[in-house]
C-alpha atoms as a PDB file:
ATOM      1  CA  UNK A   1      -7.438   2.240   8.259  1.00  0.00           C
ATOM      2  CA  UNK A   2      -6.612   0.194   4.850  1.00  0.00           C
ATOM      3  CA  UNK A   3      -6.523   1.215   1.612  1.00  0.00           C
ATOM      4  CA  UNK A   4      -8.210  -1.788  -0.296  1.00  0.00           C
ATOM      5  CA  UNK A   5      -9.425  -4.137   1.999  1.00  0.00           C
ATOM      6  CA  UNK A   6     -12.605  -5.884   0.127  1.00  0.00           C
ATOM      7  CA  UNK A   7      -9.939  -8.796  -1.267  1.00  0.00           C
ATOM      8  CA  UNK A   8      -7.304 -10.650  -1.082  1.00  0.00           C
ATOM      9  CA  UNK A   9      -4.568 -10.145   1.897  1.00  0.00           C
ATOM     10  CA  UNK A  10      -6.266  -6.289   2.187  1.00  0.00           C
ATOM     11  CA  UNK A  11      -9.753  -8.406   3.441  1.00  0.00           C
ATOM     12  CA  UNK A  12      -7.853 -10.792   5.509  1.00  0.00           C
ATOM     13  CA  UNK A  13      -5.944  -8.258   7.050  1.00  0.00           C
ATOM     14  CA  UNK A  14      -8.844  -6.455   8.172  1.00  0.00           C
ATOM     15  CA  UNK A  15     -10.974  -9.749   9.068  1.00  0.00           C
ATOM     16  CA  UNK A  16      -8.547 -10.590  11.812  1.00  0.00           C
ATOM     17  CA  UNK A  17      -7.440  -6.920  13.391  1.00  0.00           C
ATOM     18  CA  UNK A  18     -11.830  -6.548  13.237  1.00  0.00           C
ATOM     19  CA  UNK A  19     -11.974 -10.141  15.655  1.00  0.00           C
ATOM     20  CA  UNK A  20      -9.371  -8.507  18.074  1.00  0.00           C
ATOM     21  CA  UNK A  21     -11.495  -5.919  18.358  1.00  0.00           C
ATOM     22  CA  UNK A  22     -10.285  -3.143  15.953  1.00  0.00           C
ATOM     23  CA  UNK A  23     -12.039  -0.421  14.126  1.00  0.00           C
ATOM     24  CA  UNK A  24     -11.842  -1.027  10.858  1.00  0.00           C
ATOM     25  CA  UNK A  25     -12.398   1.863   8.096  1.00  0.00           C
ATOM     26  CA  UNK A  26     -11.670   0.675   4.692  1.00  0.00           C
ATOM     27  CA  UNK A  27     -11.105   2.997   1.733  1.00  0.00           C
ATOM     28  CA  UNK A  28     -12.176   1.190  -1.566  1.00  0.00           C
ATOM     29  CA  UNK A  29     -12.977   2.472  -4.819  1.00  0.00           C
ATOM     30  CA  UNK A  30     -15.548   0.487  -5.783  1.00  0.00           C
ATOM     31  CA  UNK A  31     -18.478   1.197  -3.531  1.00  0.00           C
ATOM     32  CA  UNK A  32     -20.518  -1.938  -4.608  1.00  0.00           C
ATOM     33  CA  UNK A  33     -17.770  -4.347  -3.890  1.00  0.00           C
ATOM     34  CA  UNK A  34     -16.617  -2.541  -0.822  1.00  0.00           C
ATOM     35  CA  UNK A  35     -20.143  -3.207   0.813  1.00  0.00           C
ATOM     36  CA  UNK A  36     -20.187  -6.791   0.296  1.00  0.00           C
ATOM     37  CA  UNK A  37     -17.022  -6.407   1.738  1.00  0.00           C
ATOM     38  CA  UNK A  38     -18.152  -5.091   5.029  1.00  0.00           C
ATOM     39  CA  UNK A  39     -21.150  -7.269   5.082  1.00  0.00           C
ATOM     40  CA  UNK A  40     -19.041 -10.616   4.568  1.00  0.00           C
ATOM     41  CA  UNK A  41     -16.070  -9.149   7.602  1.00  0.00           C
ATOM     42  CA  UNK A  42     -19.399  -7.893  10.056  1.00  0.00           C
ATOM     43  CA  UNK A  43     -20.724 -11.012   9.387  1.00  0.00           C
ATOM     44  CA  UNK A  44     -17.420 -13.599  10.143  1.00  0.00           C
ATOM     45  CA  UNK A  45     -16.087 -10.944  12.762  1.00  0.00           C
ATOM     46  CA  UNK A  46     -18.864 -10.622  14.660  1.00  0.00           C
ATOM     47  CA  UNK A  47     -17.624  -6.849  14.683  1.00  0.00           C
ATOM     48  CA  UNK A  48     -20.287  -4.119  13.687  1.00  0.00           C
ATOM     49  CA  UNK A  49     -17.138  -1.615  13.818  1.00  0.00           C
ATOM     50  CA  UNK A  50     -16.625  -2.102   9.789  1.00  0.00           C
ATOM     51  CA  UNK A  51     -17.148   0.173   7.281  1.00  0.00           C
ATOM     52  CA  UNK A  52     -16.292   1.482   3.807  1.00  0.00           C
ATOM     53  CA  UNK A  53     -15.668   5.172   2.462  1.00  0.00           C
ATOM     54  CA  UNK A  54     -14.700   6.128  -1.149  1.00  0.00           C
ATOM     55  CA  UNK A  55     -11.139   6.706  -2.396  1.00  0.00           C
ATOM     56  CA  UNK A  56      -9.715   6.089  -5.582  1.00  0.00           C
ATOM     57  CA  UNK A  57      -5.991   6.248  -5.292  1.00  0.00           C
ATOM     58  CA  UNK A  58      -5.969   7.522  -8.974  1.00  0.00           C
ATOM     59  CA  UNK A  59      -7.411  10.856  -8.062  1.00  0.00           C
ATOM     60  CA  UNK A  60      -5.382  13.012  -6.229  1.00  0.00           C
ATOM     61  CA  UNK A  61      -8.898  15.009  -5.264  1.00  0.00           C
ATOM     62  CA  UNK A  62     -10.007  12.269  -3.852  1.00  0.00           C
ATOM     63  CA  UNK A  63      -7.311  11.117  -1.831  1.00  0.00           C
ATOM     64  CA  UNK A  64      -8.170  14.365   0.129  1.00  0.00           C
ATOM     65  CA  UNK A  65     -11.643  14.031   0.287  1.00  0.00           C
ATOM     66  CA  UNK A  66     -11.147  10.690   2.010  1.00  0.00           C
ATOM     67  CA  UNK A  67      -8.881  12.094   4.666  1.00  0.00           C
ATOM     68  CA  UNK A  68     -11.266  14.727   5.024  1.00  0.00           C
ATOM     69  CA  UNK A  69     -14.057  12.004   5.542  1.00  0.00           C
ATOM     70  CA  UNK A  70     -11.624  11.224   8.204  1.00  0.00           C
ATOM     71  CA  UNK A  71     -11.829  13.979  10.693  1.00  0.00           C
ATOM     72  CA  UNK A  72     -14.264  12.775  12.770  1.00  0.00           C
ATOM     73  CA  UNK A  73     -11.646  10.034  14.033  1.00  0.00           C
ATOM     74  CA  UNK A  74      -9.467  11.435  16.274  1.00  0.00           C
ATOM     75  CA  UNK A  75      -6.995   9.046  16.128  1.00  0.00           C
ATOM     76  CA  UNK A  76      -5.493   6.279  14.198  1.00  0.00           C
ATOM     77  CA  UNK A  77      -3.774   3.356  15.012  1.00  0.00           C
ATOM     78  CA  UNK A  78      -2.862   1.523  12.373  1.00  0.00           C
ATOM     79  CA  UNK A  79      -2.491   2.762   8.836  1.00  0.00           C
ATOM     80  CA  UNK A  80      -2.235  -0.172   5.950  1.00  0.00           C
ATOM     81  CA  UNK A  81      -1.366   1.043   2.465  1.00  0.00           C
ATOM     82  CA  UNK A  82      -2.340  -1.989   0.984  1.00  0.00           C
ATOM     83  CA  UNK A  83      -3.846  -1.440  -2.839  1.00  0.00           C
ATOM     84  CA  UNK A  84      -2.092  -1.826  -5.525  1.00  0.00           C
ATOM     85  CA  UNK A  85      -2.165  -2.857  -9.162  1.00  0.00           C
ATOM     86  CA  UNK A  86      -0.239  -4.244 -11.819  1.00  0.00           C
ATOM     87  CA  UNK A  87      -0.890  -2.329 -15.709  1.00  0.00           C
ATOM     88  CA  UNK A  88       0.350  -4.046 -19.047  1.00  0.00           C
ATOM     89  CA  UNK A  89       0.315  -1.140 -20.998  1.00  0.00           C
ATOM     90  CA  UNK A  90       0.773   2.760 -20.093  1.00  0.00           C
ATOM     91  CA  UNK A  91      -2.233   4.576 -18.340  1.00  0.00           C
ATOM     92  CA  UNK A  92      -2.215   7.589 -16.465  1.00  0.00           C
ATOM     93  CA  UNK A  93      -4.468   9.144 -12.834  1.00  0.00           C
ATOM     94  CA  UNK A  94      -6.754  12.068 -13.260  1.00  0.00           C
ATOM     95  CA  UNK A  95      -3.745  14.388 -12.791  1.00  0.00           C
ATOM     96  CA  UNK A  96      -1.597  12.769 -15.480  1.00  0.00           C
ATOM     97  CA  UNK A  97       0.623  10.732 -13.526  1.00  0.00           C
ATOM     98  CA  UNK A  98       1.572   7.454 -14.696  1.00  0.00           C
ATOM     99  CA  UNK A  99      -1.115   5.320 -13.251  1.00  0.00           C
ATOM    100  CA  UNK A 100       1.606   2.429 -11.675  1.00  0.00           C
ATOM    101  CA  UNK A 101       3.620   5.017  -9.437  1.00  0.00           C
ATOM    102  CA  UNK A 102       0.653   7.351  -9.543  1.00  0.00           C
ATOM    103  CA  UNK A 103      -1.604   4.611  -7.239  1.00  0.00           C
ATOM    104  CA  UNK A 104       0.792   1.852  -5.967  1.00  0.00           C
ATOM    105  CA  UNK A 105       2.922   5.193  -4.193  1.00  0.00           C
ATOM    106  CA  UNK A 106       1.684   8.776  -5.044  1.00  0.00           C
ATOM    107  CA  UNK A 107      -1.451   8.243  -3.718  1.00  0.00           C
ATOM    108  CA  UNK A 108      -0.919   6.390  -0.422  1.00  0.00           C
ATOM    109  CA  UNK A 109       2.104   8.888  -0.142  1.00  0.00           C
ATOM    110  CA  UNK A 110      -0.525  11.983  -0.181  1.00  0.00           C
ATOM    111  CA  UNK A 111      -3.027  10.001   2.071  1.00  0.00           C
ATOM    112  CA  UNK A 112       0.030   9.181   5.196  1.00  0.00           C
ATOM    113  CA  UNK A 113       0.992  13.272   5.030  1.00  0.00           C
ATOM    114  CA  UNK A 114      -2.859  14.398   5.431  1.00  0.00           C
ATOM    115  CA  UNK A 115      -2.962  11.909   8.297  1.00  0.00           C
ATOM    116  CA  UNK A 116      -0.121  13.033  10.369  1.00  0.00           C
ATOM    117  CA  UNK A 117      -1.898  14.795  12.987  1.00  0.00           C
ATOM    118  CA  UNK A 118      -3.938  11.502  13.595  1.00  0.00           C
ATOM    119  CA  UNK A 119      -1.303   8.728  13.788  1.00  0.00           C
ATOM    120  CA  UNK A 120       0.722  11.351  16.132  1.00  0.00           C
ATOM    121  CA  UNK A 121      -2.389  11.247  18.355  1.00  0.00           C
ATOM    122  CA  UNK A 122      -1.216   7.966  19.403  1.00  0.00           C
ATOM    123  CA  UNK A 123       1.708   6.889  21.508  1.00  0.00           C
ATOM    124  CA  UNK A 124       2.540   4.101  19.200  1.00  0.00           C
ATOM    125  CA  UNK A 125       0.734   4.339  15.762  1.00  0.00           C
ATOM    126  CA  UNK A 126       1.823   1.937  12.932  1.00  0.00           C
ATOM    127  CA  UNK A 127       1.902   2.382   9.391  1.00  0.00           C
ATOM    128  CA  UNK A 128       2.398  -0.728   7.189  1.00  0.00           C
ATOM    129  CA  UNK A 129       3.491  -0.751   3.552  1.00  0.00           C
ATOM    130  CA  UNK A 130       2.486  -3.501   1.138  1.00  0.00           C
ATOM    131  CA  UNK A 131       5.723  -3.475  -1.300  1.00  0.00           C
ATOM    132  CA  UNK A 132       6.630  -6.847  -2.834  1.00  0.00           C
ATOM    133  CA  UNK A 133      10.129  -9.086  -3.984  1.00  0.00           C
ATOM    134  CA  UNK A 134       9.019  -7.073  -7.155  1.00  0.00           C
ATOM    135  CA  UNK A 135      10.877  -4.395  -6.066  1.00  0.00           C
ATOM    136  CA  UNK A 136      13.834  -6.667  -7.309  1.00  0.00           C
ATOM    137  CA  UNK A 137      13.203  -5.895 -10.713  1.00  0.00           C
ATOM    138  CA  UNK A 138      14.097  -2.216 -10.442  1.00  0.00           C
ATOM    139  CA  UNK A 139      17.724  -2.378 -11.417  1.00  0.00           C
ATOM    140  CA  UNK A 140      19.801   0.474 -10.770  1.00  0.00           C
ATOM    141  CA  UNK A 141      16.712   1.584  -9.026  1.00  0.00           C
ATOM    142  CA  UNK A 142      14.085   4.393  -9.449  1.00  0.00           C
ATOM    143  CA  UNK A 143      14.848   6.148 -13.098  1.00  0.00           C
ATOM    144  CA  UNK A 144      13.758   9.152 -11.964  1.00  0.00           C
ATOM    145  CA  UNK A 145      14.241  10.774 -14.846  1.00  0.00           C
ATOM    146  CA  UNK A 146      11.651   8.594 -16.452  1.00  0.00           C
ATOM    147  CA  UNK A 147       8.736   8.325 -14.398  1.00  0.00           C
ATOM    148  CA  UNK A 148       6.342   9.111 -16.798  1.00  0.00           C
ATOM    149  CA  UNK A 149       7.350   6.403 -19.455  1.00  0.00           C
ATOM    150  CA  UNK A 150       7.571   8.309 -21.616  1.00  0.00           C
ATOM    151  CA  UNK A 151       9.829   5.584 -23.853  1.00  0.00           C
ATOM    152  CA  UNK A 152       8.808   1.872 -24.256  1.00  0.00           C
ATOM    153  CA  UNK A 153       6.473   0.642 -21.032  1.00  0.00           C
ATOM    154  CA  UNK A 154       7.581  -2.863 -19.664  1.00  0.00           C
ATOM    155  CA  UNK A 155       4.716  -3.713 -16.816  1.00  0.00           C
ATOM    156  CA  UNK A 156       7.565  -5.424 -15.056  1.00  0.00           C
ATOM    157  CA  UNK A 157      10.105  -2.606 -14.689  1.00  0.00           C
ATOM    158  CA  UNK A 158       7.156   0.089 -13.067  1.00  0.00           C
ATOM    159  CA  UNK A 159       5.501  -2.106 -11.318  1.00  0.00           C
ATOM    160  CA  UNK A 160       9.071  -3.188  -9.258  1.00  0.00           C
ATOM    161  CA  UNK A 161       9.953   0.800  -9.111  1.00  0.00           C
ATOM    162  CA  UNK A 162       6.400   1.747  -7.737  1.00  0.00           C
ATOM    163  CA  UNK A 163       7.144  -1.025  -4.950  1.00  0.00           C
ATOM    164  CA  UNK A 164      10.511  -0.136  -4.381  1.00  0.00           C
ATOM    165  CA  UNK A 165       9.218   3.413  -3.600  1.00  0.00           C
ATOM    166  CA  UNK A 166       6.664   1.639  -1.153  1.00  0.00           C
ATOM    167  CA  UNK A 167      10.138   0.035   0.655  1.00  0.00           C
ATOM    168  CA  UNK A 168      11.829   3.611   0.287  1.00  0.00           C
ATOM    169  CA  UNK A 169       8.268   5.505   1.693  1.00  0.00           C
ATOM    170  CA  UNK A 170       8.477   3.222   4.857  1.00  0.00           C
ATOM    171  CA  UNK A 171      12.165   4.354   5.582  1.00  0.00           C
ATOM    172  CA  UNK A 172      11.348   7.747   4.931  1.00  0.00           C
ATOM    173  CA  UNK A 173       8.785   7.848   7.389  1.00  0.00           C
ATOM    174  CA  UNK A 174      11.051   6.714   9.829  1.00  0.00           C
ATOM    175  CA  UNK A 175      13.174   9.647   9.417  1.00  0.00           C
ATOM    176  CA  UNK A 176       9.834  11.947   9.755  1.00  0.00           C
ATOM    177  CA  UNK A 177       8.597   9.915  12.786  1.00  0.00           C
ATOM    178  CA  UNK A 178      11.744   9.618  14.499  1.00  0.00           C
ATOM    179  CA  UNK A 179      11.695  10.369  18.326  1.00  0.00           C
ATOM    180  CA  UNK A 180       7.303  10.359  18.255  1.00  0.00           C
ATOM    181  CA  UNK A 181       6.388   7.005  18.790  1.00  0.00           C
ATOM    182  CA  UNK A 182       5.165   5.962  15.129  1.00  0.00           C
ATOM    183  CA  UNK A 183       6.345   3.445  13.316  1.00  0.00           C
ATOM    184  CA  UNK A 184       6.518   2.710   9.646  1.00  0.00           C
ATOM    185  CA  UNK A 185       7.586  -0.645   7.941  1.00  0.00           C
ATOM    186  CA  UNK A 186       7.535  -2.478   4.745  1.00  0.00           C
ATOM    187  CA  UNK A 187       6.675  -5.725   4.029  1.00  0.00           C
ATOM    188  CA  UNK A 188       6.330  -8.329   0.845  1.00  0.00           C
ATOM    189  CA  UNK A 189       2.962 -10.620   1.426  1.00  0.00           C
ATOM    190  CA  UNK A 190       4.807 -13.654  -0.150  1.00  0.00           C
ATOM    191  CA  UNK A 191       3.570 -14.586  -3.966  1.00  0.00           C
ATOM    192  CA  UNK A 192      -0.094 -14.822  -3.116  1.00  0.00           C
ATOM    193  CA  UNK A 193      -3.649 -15.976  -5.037  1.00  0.00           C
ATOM    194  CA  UNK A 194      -5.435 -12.690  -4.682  1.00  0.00           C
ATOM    195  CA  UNK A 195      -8.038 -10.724  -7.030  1.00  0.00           C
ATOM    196  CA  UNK A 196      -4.629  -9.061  -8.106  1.00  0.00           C
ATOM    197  CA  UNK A 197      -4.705  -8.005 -11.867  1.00  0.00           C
ATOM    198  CA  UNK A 198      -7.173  -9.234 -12.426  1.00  0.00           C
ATOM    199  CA  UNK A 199     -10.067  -6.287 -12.892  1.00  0.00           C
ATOM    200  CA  UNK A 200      -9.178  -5.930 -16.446  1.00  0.00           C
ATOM    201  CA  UNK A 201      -6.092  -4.401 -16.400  1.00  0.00           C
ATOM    202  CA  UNK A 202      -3.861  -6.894 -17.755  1.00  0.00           C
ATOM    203  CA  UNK A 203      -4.286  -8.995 -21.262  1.00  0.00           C
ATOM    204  CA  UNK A 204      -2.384 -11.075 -23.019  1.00  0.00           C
ATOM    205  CA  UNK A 205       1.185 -12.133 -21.325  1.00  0.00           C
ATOM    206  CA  UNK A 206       0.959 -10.465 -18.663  1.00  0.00           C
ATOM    207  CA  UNK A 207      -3.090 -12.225 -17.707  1.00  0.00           C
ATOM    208  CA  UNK A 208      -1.386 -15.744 -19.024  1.00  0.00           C
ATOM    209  CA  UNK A 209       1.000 -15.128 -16.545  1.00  0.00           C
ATOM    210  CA  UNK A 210      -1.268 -14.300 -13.202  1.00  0.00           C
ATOM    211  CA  UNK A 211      -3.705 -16.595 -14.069  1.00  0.00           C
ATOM    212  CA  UNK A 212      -1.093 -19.675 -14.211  1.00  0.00           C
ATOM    213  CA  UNK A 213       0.265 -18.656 -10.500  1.00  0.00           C
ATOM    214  CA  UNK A 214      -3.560 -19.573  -9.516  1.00  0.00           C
ATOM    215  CA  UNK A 215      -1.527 -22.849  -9.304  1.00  0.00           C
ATOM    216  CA  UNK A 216       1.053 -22.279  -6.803  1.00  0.00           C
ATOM    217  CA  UNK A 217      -0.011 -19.247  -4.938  1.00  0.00           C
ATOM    218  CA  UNK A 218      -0.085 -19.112  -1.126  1.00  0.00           C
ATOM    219  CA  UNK A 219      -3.619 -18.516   0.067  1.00  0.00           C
ATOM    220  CA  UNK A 220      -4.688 -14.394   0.968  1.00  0.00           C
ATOM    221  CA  UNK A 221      -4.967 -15.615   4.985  1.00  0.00           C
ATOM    222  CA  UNK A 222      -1.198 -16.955   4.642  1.00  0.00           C
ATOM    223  CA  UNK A 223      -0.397 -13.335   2.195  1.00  0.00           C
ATOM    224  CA  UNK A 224      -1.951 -11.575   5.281  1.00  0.00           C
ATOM    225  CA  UNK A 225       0.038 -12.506   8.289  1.00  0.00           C
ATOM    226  CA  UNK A 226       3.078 -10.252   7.523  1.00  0.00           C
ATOM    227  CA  UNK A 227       0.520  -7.203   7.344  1.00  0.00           C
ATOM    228  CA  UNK A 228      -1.082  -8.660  10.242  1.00  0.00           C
ATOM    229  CA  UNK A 229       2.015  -8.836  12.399  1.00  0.00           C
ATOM    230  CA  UNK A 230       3.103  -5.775  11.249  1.00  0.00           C
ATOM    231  CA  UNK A 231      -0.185  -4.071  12.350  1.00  0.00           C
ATOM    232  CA  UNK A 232      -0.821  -5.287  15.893  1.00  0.00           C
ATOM    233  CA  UNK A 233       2.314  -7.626  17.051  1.00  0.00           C
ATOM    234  CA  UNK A 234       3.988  -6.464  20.017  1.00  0.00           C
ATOM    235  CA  UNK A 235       7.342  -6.825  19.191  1.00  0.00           C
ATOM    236  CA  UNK A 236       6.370  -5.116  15.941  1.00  0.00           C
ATOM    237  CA  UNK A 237       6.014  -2.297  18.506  1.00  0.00           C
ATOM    238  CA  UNK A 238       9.543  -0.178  18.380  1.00  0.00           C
ATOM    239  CA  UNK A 239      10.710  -1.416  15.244  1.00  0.00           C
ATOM    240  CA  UNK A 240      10.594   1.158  12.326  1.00  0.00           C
ATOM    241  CA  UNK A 241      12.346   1.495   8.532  1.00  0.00           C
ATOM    242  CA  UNK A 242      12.464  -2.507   7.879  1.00  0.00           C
ATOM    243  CA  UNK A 243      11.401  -4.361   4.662  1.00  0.00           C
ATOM    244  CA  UNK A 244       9.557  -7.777   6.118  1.00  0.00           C
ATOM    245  CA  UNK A 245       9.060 -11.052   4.485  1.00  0.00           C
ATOM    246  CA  UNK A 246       7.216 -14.252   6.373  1.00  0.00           C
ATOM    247  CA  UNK A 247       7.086 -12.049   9.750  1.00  0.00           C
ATOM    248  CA  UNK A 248      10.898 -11.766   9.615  1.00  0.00           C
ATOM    249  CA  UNK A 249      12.548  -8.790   8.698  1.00  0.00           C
ATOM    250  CA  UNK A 250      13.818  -9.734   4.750  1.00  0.00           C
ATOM    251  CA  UNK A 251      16.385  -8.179   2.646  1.00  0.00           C
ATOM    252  CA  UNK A 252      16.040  -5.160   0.228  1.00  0.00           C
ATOM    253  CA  UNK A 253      18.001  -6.233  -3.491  1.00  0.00           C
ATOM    254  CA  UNK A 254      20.905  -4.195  -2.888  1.00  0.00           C
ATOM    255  CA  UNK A 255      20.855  -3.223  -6.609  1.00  0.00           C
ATOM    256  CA  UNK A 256      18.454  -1.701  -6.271  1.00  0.00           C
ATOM    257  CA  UNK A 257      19.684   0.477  -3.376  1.00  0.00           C
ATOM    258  CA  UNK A 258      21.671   3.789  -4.223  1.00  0.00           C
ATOM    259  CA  UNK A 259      22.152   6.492  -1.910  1.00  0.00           C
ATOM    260  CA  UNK A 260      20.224   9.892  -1.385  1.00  0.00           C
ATOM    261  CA  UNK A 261      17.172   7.932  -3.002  1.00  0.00           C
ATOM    262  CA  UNK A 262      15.210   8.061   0.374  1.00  0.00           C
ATOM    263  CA  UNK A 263      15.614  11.777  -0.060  1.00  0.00           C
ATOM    264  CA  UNK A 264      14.781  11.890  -4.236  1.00  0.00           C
ATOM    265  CA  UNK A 265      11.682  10.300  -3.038  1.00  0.00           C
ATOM    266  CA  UNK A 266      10.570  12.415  -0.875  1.00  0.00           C
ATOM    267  CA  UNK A 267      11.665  15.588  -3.153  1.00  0.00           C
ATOM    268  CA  UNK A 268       9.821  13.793  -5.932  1.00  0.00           C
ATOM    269  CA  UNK A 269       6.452  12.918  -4.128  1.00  0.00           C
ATOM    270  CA  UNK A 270       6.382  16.546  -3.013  1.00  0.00           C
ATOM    271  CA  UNK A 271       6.678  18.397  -5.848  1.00  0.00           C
ATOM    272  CA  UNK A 272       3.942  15.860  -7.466  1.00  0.00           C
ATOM    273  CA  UNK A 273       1.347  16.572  -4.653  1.00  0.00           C
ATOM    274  CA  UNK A 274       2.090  20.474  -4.659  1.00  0.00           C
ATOM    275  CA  UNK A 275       1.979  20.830  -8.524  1.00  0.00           C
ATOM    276  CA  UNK A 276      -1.313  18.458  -8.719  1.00  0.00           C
ATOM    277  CA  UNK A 277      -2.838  20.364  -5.770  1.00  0.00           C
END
């Protein structure tokens, strides 16, 4: 299961788990683009075991209404929480969360819980995490205080806290899965030419900016392999809580790091879900 998954390093991902023989259920929000999607991976798979159910990561309500489209799998293997999006200026989810936090974390956050009871069906079910270096820009780390930026928005700053909580999700899961089997790991894709900002949620700078890396960006197969690995490598098998970089394991900014944040974020994320229910 990916979140995404009709571009970049979400695609690719998918493209290559599909030729060994995976079942692939991607959760897009665009239904028009996620079809092309699965016509394009059936089509250089060879796999007919592709498809593509709604889920907007902005909408709380329909985080759960994909995991309820869910039930008739009675197991999952591999869980990729790989959408995300960058915002140059302030915008908030249906529930009035700040939109960067609110989709890069709260929403794949809500979407692992509701699938517990299927990744513990398995003897070793993964869960991957697409953070980023970006993370590195959260100095001091998660204001939690300030979550709803509610002073001046910098695009930088949230979108580097919303991955850091991706890094800080993946250890937290360990904790939760300890002792079952499941797995959960972090991983930046590298600096990578993707459809990334680039639906219209960026302008001026910000665009300049993404548009100029078209220049030096690795390729979405290359951004892939770390997700890849993380997904269906053996010795990715019994390894659990690690940020990844270039199928190694990398190294978190220790500024960023303070402790009992593992724990904030899970306090955090809960009260969210259970006020927005």
């Amino acid at each position: 299961m990916l979140t995404g998954g009709n571009t970049g390093i979400g695609f690719e991902t998918a493209l290559e788990l599909a030729r060994r023989g995976d079942r692939i259920v991607l959760g897009c929000r665009n239904q028009t683009k996620a079809d092309a999607a699965v016509d394009e991976l059936r089509r250089r798979s060879g796999s007919d075991a592709i498809e593509s159910r709604p889920l907007d990561l902005a909408d709380l309500a329909s985080v759960r209404a994909f995991a309820e489209s869910l039930r008739d799998l009675d197991r999952i293997d591999v869980l990729v929480n790989n959408a995300g999006l960058v915002l140059d200026h302030r915008q908030w989810t249906a529930q009035g969360v700040e939109a960067t936090v609110g989709i890069n974390h709260l929403g794949h956050y809500l979407l692992t819980e509701l699938l517990t009871d299927q990744l513990l069906a398995v003897n070793r079910a993964r869960i991957v995490n697409v953070a980023s270096v970006a993370h590195a820009g959260a100095v001091g780390g998660i204001r939690w205080d300030d979550l709803e930026r509610d002073g001046r928005y910098r695009t930088w700053r949230a979108y580097g806290e919303s991955k850091l909580a991706n890094i800080l999700h993946a250890e937290a899961l360990t904790r939760k899965f300890a002792g079952t089997g499941v797995v959960a790991n972090s991983l930046h894709p590298g600096s990578v030419h993707t459809g990334f900002g680039r639906d219209g949620d960026t302008s001026g700078l910000t665009a300049k900016v993404i548009a100029f890396g078209d220049h030096i960006l690795l390729s979405p197969e290359a951004g892939a392999r770390t997700s890849i690995f993380l997904a269906a490598d053996p010795a990715a098998d019994a390894i659990s809580g690690r940020y990844w970089y270039k199928c190694r394991r990398g190294r978190i900014a220790p500024w960023t790091r303070r402790r009992g944040d593992v724990e904030e974020l899970v306090r955090r994320s809960d009260e969210l879900v259970a006020r927005l229910a």
